[in-house]
Protein backbone atom coordinates (compact mmCIF):
# COMPACT_ATOMS: atom_id res chain seq x y z
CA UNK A 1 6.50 3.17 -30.41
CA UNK A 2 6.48 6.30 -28.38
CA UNK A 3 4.06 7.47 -25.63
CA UNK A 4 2.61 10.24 -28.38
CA UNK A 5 2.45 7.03 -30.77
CA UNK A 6 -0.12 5.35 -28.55
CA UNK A 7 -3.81 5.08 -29.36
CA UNK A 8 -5.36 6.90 -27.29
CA UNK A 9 -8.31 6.11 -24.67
CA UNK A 10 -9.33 5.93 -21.06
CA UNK A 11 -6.22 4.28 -18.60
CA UNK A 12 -9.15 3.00 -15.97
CA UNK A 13 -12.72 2.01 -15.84
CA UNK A 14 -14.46 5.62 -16.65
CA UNK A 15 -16.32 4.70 -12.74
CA UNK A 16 -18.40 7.92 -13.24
CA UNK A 17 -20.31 5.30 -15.31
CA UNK A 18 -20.77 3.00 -12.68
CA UNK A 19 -24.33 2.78 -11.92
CA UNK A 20 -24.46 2.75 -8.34
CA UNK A 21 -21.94 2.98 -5.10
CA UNK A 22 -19.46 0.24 -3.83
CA UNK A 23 -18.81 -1.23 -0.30
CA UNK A 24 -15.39 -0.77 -0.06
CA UNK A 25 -13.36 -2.22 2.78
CA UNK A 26 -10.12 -2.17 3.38
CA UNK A 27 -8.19 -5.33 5.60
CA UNK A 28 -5.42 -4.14 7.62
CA UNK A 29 -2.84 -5.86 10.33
CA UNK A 30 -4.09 -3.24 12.84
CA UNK A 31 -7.36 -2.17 11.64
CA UNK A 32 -10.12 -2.98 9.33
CA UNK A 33 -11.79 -0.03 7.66
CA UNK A 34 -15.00 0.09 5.78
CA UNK A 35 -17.09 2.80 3.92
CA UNK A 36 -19.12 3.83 0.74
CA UNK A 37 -17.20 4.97 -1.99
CA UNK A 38 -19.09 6.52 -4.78
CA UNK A 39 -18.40 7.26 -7.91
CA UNK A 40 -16.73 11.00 -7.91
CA UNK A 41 -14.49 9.79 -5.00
CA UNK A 42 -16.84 10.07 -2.15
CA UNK A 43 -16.25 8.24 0.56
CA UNK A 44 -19.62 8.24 3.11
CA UNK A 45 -20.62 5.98 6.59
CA UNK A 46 -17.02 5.57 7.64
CA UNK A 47 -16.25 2.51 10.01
CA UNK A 48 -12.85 1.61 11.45
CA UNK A 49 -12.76 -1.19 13.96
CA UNK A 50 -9.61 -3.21 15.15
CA UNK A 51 -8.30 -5.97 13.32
CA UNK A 52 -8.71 -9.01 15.79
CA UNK A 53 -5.99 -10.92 14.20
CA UNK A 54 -4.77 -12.77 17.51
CA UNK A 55 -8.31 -14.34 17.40
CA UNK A 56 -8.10 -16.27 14.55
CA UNK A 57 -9.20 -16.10 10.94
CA UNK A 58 -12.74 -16.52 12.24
CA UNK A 59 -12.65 -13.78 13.66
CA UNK A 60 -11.48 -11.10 11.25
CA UNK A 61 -13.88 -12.61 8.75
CA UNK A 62 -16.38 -11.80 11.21
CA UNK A 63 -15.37 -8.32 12.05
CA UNK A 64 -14.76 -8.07 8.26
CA UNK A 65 -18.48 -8.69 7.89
CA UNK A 66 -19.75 -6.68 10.85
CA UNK A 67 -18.38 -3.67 9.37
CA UNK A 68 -19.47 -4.05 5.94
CA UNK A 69 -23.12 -4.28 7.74
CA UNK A 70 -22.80 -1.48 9.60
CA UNK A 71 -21.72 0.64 6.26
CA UNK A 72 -24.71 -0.96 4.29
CA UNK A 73 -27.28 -0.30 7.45
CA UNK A 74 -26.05 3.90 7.52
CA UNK A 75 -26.09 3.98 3.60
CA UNK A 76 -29.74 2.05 3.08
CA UNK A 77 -31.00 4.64 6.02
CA UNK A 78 -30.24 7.50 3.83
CA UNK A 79 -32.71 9.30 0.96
CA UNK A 80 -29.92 8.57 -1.14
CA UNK A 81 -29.40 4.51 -0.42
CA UNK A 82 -33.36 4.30 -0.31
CA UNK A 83 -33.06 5.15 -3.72
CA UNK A 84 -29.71 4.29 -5.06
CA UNK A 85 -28.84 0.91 -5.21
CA UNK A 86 -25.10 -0.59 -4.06
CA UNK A 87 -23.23 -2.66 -7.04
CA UNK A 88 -20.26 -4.31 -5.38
CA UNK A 89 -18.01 -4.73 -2.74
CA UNK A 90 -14.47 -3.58 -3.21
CA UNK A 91 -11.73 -5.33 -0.73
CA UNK A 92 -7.62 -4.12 -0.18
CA UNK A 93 -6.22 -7.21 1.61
CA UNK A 94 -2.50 -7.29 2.72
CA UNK A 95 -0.46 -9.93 0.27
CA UNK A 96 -0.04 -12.48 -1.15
CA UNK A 97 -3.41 -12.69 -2.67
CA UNK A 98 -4.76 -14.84 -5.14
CA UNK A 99 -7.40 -12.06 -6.69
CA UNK A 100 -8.87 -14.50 -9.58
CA UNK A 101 -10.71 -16.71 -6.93
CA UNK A 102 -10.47 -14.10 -3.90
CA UNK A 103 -8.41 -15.64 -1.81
CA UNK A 104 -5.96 -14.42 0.83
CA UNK A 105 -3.28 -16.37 0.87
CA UNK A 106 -0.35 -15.75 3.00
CA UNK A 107 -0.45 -12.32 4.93
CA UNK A 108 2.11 -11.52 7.59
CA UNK A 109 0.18 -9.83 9.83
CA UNK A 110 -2.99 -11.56 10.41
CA UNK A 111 -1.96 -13.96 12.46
CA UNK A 112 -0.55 -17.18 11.93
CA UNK A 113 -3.30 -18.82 11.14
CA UNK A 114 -4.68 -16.97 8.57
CA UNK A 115 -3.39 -18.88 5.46
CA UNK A 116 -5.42 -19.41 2.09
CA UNK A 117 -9.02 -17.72 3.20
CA UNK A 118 -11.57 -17.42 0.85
CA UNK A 119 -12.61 -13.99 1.95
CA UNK A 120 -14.46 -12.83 -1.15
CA UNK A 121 -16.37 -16.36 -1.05
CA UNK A 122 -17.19 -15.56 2.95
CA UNK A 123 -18.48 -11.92 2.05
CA UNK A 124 -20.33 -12.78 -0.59
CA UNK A 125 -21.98 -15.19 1.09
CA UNK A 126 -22.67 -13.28 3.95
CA UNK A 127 -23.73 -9.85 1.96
CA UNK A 128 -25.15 -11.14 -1.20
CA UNK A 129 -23.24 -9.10 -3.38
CA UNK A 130 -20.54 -9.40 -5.52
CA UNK A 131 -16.98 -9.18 -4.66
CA UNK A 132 -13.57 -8.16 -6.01
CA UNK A 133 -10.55 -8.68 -3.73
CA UNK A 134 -7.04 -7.71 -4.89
CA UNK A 135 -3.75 -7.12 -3.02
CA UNK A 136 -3.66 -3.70 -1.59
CA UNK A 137 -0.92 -2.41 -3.32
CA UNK A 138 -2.60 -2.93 -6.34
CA UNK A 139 -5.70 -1.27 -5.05
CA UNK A 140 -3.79 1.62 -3.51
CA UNK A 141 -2.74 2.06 -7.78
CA UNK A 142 -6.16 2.23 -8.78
CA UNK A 143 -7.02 4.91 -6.62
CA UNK A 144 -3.92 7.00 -7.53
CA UNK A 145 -4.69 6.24 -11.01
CA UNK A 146 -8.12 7.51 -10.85
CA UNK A 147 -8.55 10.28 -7.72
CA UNK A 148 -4.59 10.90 -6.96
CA UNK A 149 -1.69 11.40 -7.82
CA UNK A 150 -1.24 9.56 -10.78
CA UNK A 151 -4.40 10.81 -12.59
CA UNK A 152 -3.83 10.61 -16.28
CA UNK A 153 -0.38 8.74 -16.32
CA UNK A 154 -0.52 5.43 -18.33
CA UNK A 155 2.66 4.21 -16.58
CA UNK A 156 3.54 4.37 -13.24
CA UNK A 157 4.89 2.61 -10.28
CA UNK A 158 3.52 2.93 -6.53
CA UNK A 159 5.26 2.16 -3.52
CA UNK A 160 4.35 2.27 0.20
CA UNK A 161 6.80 2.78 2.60
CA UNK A 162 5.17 2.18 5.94
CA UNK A 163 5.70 -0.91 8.17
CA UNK A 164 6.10 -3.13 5.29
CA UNK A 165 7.09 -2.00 1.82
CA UNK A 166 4.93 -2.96 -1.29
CA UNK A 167 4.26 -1.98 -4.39
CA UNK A 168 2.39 -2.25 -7.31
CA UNK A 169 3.24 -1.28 -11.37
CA UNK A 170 1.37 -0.16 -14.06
CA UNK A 171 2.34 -0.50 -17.57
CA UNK A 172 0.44 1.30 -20.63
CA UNK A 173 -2.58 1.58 -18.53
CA UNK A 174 -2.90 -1.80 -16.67
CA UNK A 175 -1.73 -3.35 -13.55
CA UNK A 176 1.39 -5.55 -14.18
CA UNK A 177 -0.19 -9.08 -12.10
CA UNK A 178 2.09 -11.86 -13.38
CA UNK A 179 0.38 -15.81 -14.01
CA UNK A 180 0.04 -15.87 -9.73
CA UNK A 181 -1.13 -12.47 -9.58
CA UNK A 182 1.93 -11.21 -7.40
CA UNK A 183 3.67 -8.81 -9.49
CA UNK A 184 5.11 -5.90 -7.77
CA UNK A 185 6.28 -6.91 -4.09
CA UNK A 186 9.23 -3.64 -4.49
CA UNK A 187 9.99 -4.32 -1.18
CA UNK A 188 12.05 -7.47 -1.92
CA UNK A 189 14.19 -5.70 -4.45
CA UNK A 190 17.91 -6.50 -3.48
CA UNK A 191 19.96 -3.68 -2.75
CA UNK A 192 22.62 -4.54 -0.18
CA UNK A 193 24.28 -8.63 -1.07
CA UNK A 194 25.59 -8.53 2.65
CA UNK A 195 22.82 -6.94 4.12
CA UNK A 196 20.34 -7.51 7.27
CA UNK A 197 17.67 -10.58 6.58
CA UNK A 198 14.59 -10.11 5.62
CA UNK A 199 11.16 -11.19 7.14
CA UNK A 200 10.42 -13.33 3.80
CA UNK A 201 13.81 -15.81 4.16
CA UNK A 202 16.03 -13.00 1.60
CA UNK A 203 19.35 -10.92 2.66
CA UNK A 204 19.37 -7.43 2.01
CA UNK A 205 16.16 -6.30 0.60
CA UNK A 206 14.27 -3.09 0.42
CA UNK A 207 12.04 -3.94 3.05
CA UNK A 208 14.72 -5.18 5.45
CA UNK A 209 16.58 -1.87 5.51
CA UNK A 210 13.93 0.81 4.65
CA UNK A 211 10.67 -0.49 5.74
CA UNK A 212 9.44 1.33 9.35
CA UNK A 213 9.84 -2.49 11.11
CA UNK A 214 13.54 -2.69 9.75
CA UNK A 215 13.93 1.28 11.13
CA UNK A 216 12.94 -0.12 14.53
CA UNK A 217 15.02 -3.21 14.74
CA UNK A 218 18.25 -1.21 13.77
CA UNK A 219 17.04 1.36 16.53
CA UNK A 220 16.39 -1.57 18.57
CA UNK A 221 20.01 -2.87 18.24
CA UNK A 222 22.08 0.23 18.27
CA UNK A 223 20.50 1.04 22.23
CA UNK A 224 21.35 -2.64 22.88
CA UNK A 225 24.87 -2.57 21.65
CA UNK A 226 25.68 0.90 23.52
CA UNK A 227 26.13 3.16 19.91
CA UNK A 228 23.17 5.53 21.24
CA UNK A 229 22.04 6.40 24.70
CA UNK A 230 19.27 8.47 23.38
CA UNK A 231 17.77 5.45 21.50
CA UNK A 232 18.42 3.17 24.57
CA UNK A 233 16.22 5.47 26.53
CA UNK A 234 13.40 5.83 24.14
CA UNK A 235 13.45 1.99 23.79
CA UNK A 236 13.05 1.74 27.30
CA UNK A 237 10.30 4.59 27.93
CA UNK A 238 8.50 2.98 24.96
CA UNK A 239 8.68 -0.60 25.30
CA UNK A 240 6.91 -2.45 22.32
CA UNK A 241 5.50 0.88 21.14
CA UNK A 242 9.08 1.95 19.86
CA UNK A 243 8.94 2.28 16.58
CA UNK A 244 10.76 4.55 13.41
CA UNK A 245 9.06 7.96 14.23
CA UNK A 246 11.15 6.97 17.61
CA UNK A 247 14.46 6.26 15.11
CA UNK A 248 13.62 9.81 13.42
CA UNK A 249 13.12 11.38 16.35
CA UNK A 250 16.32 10.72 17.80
CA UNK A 251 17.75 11.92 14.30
CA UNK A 252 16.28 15.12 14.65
CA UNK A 253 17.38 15.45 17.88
CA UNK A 254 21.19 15.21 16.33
CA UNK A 255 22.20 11.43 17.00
CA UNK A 256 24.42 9.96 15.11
CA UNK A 257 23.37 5.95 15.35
CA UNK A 258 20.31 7.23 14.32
CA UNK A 259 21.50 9.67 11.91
CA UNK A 260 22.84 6.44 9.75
CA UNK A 261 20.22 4.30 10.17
CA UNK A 262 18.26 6.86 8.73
CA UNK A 263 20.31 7.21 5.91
CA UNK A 264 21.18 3.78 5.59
CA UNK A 265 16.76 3.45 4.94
CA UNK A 266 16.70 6.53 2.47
CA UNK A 267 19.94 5.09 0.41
CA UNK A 268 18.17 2.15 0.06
CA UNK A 269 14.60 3.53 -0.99
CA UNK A 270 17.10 5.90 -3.46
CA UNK A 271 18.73 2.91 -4.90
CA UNK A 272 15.24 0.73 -5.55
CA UNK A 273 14.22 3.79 -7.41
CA UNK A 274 16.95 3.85 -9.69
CA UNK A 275 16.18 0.03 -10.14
CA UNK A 276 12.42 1.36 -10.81
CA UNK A 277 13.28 3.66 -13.64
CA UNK A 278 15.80 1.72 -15.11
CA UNK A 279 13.05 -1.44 -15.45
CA UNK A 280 10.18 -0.37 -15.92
CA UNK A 281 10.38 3.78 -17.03
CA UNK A 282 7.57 5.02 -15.75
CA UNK A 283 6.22 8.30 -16.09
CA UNK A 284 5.95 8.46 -12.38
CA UNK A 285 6.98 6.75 -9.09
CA UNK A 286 4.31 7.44 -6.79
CA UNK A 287 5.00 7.01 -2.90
CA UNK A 288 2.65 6.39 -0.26
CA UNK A 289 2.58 4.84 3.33
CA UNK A 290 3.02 6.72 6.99
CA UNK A 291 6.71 6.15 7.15
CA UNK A 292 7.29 7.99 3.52
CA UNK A 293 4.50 10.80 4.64
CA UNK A 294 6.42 12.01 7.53
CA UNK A 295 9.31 11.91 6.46
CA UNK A 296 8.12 13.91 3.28
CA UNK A 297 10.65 15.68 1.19
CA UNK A 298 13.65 14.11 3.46
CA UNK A 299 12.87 10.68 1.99
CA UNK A 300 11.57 11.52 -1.52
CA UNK A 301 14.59 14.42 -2.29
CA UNK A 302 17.54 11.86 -2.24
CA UNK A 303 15.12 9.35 -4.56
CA UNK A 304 15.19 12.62 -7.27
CA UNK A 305 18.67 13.19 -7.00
CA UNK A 306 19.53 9.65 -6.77
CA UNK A 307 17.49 9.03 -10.14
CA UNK A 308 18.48 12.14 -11.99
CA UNK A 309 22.18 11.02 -11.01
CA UNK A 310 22.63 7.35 -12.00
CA UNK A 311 19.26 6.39 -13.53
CA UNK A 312 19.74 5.89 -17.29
CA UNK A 313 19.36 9.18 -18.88
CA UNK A 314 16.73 8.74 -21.09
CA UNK A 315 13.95 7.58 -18.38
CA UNK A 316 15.37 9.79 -15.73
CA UNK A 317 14.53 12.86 -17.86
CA UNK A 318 11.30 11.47 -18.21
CA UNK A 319 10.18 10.11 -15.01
CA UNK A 320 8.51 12.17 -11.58
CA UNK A 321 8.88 10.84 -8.07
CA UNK A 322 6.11 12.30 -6.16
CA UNK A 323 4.09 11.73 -2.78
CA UNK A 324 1.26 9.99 -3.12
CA UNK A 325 -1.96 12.30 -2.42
CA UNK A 326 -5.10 10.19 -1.09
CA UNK A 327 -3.37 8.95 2.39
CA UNK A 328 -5.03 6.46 4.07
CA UNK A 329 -8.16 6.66 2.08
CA UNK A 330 -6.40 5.17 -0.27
CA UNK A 331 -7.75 1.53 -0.33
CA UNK A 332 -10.91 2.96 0.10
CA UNK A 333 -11.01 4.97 -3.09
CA UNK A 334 -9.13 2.19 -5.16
CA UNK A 335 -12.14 -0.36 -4.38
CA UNK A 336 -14.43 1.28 -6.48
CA UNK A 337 -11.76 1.43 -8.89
CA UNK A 338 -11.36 -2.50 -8.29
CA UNK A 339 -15.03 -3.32 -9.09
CA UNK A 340 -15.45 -1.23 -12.02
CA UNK A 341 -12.67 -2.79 -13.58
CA UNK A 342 -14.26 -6.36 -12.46
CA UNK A 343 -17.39 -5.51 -14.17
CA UNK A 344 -15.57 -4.18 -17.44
CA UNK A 345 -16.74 -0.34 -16.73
């Protein structure tokens, strides 16, 4: 069968259907961020509050809470929540989630505590309204899908390239979950056998190499070792706050240590998308996350020529590697997404 073959029909939940607006929040390691998404994309009543993860679970549940409140207080003050009526909530959560029961499971950066919460169970409880909860890859998919990039593509992949790398894939029109729900963690695609260990117990995956937090370390360990004086000064005028925009800083500024680990990072995202279109041939690889936003056409050019290259030829000729458009609204826009899809719209 062929992509013209295909019946065809709607790839998401038409949402313009939806009959009402969604709390959507969206669950961060540094920040939790809450707001109203309606149905044409809207987002109103914005809340961003810090993520007390060295406080316990307790604690971000709370906060969690709080700032769905807050959103529901502004939106119920206005003509149009006096008379409109709020169907949902909508949550992005970092992975490993279990979405069927709403539970987050494992997440790396909410302190090490936070292990198998029933956050959609708290919320619910708390707000009287249902909840969907999904990993916020998968999320960040839904809102391409529907208000970004992807608009219109029945298969595509997304990856964020930020502190972490995810990812999430969509195959003829739906999310690719697997029996556990934890389909489409990209960043632990292998690409280097003898490479630099990863955070999850693996050698040389994606996220060891390209991921901002890999950037950092490598910076980290060139100033220590001697290889760059200019890194060795910005790791000690920035202290914990060194970080990759540091590493491409230095590159700009003509350093060779940082020059390769650069490179080393963009070879690596290059070679994953190869891997990408050889597995799954998409239409599109859409990329997201801070890290893969300013760097722009610096990371994504080498992924296209990488692809066109040594991608089989056949999906290569087919498939578009393209920035992802909706930033970091993107959890945001993809919960609205996320409940529509819970409640079959």
């Amino acid at each position: 069968m062929t992509a013209d073959d295909r019946t065809p029909g709607p790839v998401w939940p038409t949402v313009a259907s939806l009959p009402g607006a969604v709390l959507a929040l969206d669950l961060g390691g540094t920040q939790i961020r809450a707001a109203v998404a309606l149905a044409d994309g809207t987002l109103r009543h914005r809340t961003a509050v810090r993520t007390p993860s060295s406080d316990g679970p307790d604690a971000v549940v709370g906060a969690c809470i709080r700032a769905l409140e807050d959103v529901r207080r502004s939106f119920e003050a206005t003509p149009t929540g006096a008379n409109g009526r709020l169907i949902g909530i909508g949550i992005s959560s970092p992975g490993p989630v279990d979405p069927f029961r709403g539970v987050v499971v494992d997440p790396p950066n909410l302190g090490p505590d936070f292990r198998d919460v029933p956050l959609a169970a708290h919320i619910d409880g708390a707000l009287g309204l249902p909840v969907a909860l999904d990993r916020d890859t998968q999320v960040a998919a839904m809102g391409e899908g529907v208000f970004g990039a992807a608009r219109g593509a029945r298969d595509f992949v997304y990856v964020t390239v930020s502190t972490g790398i995810g990812g999430a894939i969509v195959a003829d029109g739906r999310l690719l979950r697997g029996p556990d729900g934890g389909a489409g963690e990209l960043g632990h695609l292998l690409v280097d056998r003898s490479g630099p260990a990863c955070g999850c117990g693996g050698v040389g995956h994606l996220e060891a190499i390209a991921s901002g937090s890999a950037i950092a370390r490598a910076g980290r360990a060139a100033a220590a070792s001697g290889e760059s004086a200019l890194l060795a000064r910005l790791v000690a005028a920035e202290g914990p706050g060194f970080g990759a925009p540091h590493v491409a800083a230095a590159e700009d500024a003509g350093d060779p240590a940082a020059s390769r680990i650069m490179d080393d990072a963009r070879d690596a995202f290059a070679s994953s998308c190869i891997a990408i279109v050889d597995v799954f041939n998409p239409e599109l690889i859409v990329v997201g996350g801070s890290l893969a936003r300013g760097q722009g056409e610096r990371w994504l050019g080498p992924a296209r020529d990488a692809v066109s290259r040594r991608a089989f030829r056949l999906a290569a000729r087919r498939v578009r590697v393209v920035p992802s458009q909706l930033g970091d609204d993107v959890g945001l826009l993809g919960a609205i997404v996320l409940v529509g899809s819970r409640a079959g719209g």
